[in-house]
C-alpha atoms as a PDB file:
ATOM      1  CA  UNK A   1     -73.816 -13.632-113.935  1.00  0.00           C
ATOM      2  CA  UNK A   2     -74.829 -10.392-112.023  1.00  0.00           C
ATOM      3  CA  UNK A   3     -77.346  -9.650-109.894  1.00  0.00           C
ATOM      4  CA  UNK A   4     -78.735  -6.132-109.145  1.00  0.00           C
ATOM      5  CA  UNK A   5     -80.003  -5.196-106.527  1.00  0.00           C
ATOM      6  CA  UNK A   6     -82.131  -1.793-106.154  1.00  0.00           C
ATOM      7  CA  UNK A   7     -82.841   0.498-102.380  1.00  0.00           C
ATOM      8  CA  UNK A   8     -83.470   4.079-101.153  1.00  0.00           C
ATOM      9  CA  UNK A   9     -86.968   4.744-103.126  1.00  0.00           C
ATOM     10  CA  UNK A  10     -89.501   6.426-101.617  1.00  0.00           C
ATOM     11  CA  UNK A  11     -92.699   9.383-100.983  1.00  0.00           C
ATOM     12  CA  UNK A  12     -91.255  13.005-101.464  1.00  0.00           C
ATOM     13  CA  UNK A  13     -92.855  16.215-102.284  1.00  0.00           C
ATOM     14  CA  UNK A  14     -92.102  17.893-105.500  1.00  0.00           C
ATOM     15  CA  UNK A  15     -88.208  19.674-104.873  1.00  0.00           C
ATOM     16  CA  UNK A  16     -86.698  17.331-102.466  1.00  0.00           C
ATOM     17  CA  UNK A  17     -83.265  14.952-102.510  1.00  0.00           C
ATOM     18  CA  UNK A  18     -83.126  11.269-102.565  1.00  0.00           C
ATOM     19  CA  UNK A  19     -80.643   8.932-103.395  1.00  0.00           C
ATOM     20  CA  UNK A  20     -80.998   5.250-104.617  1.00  0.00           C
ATOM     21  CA  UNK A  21     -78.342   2.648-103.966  1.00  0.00           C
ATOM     22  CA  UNK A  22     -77.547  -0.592-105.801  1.00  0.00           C
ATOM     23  CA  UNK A  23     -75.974  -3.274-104.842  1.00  0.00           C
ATOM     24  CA  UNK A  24     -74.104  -5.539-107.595  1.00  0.00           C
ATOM     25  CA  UNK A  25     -73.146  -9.055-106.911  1.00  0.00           C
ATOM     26  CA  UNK A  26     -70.975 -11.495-109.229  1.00  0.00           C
ATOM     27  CA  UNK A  27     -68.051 -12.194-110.957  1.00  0.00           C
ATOM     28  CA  UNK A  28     -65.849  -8.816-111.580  1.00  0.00           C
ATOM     29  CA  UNK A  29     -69.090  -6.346-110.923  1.00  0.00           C
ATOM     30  CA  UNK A  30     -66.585  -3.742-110.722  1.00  0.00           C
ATOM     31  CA  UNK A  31     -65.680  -4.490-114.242  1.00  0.00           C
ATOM     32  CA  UNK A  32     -69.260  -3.831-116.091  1.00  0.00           C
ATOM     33  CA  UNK A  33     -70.748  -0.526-116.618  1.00  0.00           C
ATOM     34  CA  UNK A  34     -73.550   0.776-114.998  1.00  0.00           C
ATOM     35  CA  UNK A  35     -77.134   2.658-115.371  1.00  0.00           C
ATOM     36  CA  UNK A  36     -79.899   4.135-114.250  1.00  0.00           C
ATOM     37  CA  UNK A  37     -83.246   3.819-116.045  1.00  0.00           C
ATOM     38  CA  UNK A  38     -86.597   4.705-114.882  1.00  0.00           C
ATOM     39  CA  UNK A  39     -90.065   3.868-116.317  1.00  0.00           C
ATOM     40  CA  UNK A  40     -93.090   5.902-115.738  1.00  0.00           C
ATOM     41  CA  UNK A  41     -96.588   4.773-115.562  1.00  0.00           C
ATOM     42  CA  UNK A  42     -98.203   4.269-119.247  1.00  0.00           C
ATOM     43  CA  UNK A  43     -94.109   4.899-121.034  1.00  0.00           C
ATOM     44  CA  UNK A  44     -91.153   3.318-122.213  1.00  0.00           C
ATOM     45  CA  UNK A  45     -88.355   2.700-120.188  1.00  0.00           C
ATOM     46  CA  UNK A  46     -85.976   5.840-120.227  1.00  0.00           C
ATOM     47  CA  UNK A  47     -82.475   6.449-119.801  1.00  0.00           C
ATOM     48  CA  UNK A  48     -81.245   8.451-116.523  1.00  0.00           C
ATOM     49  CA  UNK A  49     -77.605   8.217-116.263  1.00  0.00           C
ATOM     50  CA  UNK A  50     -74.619   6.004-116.776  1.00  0.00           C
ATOM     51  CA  UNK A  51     -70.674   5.376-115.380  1.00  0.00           C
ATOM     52  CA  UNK A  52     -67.966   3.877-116.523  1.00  0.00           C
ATOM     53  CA  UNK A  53     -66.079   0.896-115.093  1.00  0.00           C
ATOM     54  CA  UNK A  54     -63.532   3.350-113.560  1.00  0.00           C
ATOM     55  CA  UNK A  55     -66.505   5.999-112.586  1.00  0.00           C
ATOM     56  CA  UNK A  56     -64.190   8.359-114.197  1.00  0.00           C
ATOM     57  CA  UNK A  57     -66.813   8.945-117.396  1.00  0.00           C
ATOM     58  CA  UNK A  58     -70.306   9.553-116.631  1.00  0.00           C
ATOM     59  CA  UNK A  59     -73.602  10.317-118.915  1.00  0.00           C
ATOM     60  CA  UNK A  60     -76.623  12.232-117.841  1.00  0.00           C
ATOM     61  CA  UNK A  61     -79.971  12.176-120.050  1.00  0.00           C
ATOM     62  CA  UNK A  62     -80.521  16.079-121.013  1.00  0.00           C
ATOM     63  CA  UNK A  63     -83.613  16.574-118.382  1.00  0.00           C
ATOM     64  CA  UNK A  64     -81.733  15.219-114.956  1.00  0.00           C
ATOM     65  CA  UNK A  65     -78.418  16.948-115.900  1.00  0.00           C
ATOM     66  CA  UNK A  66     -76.961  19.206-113.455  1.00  0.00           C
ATOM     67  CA  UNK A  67     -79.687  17.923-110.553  1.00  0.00           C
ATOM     68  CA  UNK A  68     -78.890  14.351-110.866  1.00  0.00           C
ATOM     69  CA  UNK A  69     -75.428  12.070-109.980  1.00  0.00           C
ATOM     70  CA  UNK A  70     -74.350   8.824-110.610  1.00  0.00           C
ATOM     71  CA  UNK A  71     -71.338   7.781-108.828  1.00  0.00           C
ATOM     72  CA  UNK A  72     -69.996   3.998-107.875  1.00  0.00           C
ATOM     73  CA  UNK A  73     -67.856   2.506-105.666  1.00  0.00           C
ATOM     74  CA  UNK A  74     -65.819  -0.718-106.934  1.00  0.00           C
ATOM     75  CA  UNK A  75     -64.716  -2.082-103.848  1.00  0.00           C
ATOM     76  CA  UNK A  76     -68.426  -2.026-101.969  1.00  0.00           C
ATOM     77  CA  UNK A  77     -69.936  -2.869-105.266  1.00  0.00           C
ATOM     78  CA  UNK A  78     -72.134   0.087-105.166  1.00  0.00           C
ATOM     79  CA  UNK A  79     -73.287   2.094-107.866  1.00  0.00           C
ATOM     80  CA  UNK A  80     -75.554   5.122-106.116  1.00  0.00           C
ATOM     81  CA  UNK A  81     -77.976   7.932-108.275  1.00  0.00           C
ATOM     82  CA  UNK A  82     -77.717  11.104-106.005  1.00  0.00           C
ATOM     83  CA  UNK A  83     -81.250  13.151-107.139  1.00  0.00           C
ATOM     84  CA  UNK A  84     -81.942  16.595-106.485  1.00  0.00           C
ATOM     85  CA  UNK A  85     -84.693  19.115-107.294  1.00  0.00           C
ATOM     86  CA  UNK A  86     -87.019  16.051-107.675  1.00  0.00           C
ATOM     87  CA  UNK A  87     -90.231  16.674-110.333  1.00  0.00           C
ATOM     88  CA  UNK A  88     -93.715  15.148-110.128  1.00  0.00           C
ATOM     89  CA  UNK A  89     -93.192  14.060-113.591  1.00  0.00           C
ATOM     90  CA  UNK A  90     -90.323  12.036-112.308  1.00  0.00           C
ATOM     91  CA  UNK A  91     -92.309   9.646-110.616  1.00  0.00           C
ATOM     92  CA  UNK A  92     -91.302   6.172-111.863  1.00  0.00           C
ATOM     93  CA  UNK A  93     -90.031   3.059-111.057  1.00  0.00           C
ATOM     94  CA  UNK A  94     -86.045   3.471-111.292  1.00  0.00           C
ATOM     95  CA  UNK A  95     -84.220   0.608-112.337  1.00  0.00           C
ATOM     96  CA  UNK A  96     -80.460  -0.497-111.880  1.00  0.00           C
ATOM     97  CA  UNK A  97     -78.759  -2.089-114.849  1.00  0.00           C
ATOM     98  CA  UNK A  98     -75.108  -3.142-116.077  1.00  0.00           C
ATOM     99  CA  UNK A  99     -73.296  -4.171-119.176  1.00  0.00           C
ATOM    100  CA  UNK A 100     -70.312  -5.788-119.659  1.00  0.00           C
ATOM    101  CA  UNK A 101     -69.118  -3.208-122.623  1.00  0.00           C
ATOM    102  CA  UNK A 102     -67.110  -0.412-123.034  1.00  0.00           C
ATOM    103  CA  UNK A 103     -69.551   2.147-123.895  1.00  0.00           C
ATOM    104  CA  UNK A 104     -71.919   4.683-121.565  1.00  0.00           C
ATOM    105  CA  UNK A 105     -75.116   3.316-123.222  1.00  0.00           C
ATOM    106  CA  UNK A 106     -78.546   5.226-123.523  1.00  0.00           C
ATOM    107  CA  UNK A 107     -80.681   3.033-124.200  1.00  0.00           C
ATOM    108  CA  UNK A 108     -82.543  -0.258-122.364  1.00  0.00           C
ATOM    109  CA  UNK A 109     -81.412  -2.155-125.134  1.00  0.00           C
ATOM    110  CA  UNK A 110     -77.979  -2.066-124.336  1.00  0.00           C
ATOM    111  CA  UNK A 111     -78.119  -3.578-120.829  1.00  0.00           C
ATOM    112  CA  UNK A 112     -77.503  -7.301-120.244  1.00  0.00           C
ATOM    113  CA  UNK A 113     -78.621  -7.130-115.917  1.00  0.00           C
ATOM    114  CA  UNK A 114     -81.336  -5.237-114.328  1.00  0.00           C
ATOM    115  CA  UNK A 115     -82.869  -4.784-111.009  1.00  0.00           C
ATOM    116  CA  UNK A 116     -86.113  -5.337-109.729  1.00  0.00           C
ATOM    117  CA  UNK A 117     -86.669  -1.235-109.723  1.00  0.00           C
ATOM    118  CA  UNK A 118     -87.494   0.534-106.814  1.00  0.00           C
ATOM    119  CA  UNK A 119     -90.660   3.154-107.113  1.00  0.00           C
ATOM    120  CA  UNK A 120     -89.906   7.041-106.400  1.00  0.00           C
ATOM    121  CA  UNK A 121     -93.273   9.515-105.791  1.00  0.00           C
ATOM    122  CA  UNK A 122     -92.856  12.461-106.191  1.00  0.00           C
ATOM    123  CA  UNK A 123     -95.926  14.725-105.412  1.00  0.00           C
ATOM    124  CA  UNK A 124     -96.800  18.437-105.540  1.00  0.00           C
END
């Protein structure tokens, strides 16, 4: 079992940073990979990034690439999405999830463990 748990969202005007944190408990966490998704109001669940077990392969979705950054730490049990140049359209609910295979995943569907989700605002 794993449990995910999601913190760092917040109110932020249209161009600023924030960074979401989440913190994985269970039986070799460090092990699984892990993702960010988000879901905005009235759409599907959408794919924001993804690492490896070893953090040393990551995967971006084509509109966060190059202003967002997914990075984990194995020994706090920590995976963390660095985001930059925040969007209105952006504005979701951003959810931490894990799987226990080999692959990056894209898609919701692939994802065994999520998180509660933690809402991000971003405004004009």
């Amino acid at each position: 079992q794993v449990q995910l748990v999601e913190s760092g969202g917040g109110l932020l005007q249209t161009g600023g940073s924030l960074r979401l944190s989440c913190a994985a408990s269970g039986r070799t966490v460090s092990s699984y990979t892990m993702a960010w998704f988000r879901q905005a109001p009235g759409k599907e669940r959408e794919f924001v990034a993804s690492i490896v077990r070893s953090g040393g392969r990551t995967a971006y979705s084509d509109s966060v690439k190059g202003r967002f950054t997914i990075s984990r730490d194995n020994v706090k049990n920590t995976v963390a999405l660095q985001m930059n140049s925040l969007k209105p359209e952006e504005t979701a609910v951003y959810y931490c999830a894990a799987h226990q295979g080999y692959t990056l995943g894209a898609t919701a569907d692939e994802f065994d463990y999520w998180g509660q989700g933690k809402k991000v605002t971003v405004s004009a």
